[in-house]
N, C-alpha and C. Protein backbone atom coordinates (compact mmCIF):
# COMPACT_ATOMS: atom_id res chain seq x y z
N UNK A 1 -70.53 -25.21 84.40
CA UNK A 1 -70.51 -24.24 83.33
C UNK A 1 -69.86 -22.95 83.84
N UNK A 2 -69.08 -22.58 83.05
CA UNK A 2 -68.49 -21.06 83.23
C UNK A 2 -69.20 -20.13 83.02
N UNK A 3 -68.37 -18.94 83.52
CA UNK A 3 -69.65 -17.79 82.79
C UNK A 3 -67.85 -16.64 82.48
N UNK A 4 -68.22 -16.73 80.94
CA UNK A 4 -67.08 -15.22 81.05
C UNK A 4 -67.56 -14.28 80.21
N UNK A 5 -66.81 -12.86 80.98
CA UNK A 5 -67.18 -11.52 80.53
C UNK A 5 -66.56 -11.14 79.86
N UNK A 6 -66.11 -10.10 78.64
CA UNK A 6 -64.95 -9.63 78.17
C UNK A 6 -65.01 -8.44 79.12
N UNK A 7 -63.36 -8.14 78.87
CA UNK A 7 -63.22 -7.59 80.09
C UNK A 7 -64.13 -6.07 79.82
N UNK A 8 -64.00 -5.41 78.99
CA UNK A 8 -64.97 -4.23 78.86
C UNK A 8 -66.29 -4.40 79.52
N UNK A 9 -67.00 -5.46 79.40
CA UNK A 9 -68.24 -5.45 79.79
C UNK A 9 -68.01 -5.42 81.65
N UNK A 10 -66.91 -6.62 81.81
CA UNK A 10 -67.02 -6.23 83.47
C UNK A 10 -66.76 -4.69 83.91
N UNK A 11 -66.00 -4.24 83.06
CA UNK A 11 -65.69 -2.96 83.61
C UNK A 11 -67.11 -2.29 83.44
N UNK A 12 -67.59 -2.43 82.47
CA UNK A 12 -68.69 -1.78 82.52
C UNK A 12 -70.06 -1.65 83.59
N UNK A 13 -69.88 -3.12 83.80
CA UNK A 13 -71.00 -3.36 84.78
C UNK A 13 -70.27 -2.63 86.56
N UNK A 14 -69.40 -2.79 86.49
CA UNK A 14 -68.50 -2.60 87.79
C UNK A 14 -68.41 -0.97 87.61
N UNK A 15 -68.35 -0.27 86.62
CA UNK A 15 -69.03 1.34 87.06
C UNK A 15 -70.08 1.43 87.15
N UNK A 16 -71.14 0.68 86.60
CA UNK A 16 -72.73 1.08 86.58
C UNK A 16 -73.08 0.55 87.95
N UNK A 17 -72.35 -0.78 88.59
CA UNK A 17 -72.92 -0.75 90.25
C UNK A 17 -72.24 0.30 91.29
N UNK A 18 -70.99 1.37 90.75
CA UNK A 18 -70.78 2.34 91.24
C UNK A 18 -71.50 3.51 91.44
N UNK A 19 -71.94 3.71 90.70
CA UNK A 19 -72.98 4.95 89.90
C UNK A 19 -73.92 4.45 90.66
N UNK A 20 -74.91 3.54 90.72
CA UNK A 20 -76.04 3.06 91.55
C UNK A 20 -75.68 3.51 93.37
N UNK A 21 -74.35 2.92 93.44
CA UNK A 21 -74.16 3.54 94.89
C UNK A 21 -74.04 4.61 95.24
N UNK A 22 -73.46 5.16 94.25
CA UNK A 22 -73.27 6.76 94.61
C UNK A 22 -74.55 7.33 94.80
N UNK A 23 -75.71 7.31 93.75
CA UNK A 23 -76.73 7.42 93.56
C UNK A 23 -77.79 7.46 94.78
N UNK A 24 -77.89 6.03 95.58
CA UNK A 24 -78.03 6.07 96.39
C UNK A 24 -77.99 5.79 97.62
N UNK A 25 -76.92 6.17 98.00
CA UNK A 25 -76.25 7.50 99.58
C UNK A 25 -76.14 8.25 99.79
N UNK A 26 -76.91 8.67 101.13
CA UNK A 26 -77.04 10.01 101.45
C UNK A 26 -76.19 10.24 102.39
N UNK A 27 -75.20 9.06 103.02
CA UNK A 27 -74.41 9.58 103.93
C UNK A 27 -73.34 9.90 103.44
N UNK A 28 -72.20 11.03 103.88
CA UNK A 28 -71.25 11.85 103.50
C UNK A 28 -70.45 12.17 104.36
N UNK A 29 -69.13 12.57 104.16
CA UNK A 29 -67.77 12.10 105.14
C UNK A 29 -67.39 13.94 104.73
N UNK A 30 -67.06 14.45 105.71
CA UNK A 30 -66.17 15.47 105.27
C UNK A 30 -65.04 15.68 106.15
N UNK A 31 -64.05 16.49 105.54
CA UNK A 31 -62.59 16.15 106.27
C UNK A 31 -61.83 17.48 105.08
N UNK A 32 -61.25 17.92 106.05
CA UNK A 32 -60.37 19.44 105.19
C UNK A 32 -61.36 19.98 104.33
N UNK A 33 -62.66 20.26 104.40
CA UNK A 33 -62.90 20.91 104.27
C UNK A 33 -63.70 20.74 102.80
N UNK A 34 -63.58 18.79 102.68
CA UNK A 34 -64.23 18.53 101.41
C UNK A 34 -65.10 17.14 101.84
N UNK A 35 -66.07 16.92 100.89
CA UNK A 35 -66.98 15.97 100.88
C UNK A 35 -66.58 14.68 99.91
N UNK A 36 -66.73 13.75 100.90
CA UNK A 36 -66.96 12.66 100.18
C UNK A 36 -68.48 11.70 100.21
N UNK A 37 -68.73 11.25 98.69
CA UNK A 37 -70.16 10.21 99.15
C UNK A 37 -69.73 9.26 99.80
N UNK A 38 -70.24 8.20 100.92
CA UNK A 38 -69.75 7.26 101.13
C UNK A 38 -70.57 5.94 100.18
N UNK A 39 -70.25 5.07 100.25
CA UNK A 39 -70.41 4.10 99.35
C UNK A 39 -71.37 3.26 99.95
N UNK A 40 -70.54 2.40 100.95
CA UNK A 40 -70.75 1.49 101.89
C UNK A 40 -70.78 1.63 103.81
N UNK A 41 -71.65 1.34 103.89
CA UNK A 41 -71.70 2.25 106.06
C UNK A 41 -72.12 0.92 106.68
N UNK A 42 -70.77 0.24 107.54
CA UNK A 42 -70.75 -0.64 108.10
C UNK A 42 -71.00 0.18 110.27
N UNK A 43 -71.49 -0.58 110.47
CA UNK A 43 -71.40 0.02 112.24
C UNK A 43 -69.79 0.04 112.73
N UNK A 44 -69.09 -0.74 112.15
CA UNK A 44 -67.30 -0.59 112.46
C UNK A 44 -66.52 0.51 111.50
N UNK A 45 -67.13 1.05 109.99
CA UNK A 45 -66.58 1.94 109.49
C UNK A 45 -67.27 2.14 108.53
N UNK A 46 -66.78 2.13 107.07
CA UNK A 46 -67.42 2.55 105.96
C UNK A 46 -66.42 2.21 105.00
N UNK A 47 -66.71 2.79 103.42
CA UNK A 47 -66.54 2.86 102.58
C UNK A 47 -66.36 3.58 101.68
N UNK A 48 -65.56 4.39 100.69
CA UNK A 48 -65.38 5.48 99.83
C UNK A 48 -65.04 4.66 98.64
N UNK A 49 -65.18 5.47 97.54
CA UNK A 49 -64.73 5.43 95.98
C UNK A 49 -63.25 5.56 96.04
N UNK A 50 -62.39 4.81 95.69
CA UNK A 50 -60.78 4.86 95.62
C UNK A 50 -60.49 6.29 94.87
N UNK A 51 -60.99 6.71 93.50
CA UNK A 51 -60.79 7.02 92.84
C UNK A 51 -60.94 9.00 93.56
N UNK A 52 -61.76 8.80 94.40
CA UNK A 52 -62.26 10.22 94.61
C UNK A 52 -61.95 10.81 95.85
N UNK A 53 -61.36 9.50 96.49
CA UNK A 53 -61.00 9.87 97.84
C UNK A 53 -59.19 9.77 98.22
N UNK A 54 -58.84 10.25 99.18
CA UNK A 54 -57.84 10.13 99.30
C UNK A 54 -57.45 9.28 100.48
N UNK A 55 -56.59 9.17 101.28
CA UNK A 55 -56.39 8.36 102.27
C UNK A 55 -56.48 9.12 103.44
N UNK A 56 -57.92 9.00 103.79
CA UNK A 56 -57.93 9.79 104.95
C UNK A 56 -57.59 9.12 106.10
N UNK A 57 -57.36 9.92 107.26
CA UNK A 57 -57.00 9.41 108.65
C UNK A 57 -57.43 10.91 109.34
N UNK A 58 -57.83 10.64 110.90
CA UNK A 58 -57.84 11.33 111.37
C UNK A 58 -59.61 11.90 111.79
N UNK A 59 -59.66 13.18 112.41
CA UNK A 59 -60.90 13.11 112.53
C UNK A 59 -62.11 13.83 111.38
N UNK A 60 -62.94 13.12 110.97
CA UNK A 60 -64.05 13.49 110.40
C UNK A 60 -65.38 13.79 110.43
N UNK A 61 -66.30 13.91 110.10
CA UNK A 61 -67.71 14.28 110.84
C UNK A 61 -68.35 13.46 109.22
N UNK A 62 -69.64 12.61 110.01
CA UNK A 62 -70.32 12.12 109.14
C UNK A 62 -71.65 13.22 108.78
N UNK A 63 -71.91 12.80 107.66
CA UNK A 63 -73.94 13.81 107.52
C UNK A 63 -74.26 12.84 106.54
N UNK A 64 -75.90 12.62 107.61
CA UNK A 64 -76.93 11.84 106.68
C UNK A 64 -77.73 13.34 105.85
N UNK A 65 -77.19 13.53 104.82
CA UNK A 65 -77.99 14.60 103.79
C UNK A 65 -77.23 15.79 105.04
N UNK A 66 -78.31 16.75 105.53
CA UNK A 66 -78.34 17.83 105.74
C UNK A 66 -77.53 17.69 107.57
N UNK A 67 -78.41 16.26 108.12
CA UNK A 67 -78.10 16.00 109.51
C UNK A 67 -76.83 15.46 110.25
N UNK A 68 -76.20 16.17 111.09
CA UNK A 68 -75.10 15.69 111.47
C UNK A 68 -75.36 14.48 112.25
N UNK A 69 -74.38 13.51 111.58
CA UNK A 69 -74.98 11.91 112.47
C UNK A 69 -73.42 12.04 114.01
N UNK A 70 -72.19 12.15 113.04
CA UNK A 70 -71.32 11.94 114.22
C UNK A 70 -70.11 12.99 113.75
N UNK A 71 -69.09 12.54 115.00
CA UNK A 71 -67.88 13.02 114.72
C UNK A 71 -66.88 12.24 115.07
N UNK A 72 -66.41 11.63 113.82
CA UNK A 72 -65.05 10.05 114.09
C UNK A 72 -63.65 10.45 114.21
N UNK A 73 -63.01 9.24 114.64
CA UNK A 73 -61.63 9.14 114.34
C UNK A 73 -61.26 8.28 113.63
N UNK A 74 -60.97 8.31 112.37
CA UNK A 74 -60.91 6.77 111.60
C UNK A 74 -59.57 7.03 111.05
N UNK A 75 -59.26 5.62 110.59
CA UNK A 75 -58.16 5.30 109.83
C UNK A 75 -58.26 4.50 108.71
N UNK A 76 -57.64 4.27 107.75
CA UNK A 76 -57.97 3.71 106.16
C UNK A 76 -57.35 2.39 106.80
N UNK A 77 -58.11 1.46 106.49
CA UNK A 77 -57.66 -0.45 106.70
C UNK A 77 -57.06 -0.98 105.41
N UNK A 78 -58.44 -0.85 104.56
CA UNK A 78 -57.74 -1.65 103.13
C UNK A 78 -58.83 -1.44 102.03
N UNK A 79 -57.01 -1.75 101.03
CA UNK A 79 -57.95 -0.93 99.76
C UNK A 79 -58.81 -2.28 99.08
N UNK A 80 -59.74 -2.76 98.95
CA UNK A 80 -60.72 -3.61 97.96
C UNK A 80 -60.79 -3.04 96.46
N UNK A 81 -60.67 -3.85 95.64
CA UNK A 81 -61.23 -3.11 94.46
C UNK A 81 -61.03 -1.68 93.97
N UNK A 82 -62.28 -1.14 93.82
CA UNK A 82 -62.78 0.46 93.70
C UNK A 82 -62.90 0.92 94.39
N UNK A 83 -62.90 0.22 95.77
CA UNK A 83 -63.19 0.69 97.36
C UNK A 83 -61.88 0.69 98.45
N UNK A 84 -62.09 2.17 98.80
CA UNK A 84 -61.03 1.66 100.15
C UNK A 84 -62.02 2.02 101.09
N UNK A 85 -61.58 0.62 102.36
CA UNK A 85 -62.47 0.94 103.65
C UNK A 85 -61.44 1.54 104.70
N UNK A 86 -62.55 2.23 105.75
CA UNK A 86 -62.20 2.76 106.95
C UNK A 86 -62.54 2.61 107.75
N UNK A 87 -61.86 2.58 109.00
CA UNK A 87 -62.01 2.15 110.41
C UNK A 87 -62.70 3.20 111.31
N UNK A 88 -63.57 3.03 112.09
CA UNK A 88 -63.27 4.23 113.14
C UNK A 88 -62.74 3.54 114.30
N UNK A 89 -61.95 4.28 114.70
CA UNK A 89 -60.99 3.94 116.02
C UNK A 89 -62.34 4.68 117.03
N UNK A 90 -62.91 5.88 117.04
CA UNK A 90 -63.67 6.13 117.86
C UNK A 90 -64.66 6.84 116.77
N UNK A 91 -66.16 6.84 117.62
CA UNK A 91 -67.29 7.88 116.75
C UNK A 91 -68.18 8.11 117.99
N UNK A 92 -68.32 9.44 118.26
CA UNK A 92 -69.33 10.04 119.14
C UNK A 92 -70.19 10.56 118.48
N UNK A 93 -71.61 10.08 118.78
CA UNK A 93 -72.72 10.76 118.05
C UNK A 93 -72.85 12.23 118.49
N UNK A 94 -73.34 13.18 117.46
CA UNK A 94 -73.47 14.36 117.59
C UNK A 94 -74.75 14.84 118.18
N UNK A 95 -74.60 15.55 118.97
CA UNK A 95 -76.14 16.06 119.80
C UNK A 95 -76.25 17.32 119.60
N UNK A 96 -78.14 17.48 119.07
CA UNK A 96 -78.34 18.89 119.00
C UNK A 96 -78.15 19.78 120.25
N UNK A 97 -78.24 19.35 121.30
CA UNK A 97 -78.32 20.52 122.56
C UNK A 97 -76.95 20.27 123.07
N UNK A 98 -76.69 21.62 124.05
CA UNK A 98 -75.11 21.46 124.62
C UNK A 98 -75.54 20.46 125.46
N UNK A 99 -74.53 19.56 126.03
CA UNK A 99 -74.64 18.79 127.20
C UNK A 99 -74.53 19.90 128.54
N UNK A 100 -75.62 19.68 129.39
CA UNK A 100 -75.97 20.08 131.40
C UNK A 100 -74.54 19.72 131.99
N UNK A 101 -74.22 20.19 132.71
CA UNK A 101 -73.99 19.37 134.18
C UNK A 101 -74.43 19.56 135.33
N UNK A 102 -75.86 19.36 135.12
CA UNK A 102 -76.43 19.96 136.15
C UNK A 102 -77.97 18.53 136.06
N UNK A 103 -78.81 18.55 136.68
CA UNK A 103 -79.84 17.74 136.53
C UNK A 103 -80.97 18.24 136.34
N UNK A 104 -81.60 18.17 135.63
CA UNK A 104 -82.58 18.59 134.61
C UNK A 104 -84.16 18.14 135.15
N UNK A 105 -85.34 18.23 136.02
CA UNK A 105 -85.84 17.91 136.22
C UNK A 105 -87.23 17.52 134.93
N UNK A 106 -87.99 16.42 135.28
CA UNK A 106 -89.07 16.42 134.28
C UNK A 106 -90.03 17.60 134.23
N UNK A 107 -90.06 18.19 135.25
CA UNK A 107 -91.31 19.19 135.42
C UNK A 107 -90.74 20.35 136.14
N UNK A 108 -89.65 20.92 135.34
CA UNK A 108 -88.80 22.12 135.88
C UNK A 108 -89.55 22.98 135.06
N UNK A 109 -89.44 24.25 135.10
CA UNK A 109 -89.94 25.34 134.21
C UNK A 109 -88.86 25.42 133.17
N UNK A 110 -89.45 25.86 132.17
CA UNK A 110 -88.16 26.06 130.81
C UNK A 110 -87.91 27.59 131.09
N UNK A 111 -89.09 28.43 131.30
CA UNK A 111 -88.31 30.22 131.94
C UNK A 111 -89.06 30.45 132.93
N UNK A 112 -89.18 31.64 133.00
CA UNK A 112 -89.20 32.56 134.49
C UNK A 112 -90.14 33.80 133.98
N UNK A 113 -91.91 33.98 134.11
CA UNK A 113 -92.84 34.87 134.15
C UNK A 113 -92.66 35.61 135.11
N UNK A 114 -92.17 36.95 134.63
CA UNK A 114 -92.51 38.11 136.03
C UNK A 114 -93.55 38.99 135.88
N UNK A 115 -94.59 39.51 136.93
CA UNK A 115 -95.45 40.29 136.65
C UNK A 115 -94.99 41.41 136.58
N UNK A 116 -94.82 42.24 135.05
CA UNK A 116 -94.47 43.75 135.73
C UNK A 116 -95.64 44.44 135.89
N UNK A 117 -96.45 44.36 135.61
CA UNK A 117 -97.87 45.24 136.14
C UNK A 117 -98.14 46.06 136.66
């Protein structure tokens, strides 16, 4: 048995599972200085809305909501559908503290009490 849609209805259903994604993801791509939702977040790259995004390349910084997760180098692979995916060629996770070069003991003092008394 077949199953057919007219085409309005696929279109229809095929924005309403857009809207659901957009909806809910909280992770977000920014690059020059603008935001994109991402769609789809694979551990090799991701996913954007064709329609809203442009062809990015180059480096970007991800945020889950408010938190910086990383900072990539990606490149656009291929367009799917409503979706174009992206590569990262590289992604270093972002760390709240500067990186030491120095060695950090477990039971170092964090400051320095002087008596002025």
């Amino acid at each position: 048995m077949t199953t057919y849609l007219p085409k309005e209805v696929q279109e229809g259903l095929e924005a309403a599972q857009k809207k659901s994604l957009k909806k809910s993801s909280r992770i977000r791509v920014e690059a020059d200085g603008r935001s994109f939702r991402v769609l789809k977040f694979r551990e090799d790259g991701f996913s954007l809305d064709v329609e809203d995004a442009p062809h990015l390349r180059g480096l970007v910084d991800l945020y889950d909501g408010g938190f910086h997760l990383s900072q990539c180098l990606i490149v656009a692979s291929e367009e799917e559908g409503d979706l174009m995916h992206y590569e990262f060629k590289r992604s270093t996770p972002a760390a709240q503290n500067a990186p030491v070069d120095f060695y950090r003991g477990e039971n170092a003092p964090v400051a320095l009490i002087t008596d002025e008394g």
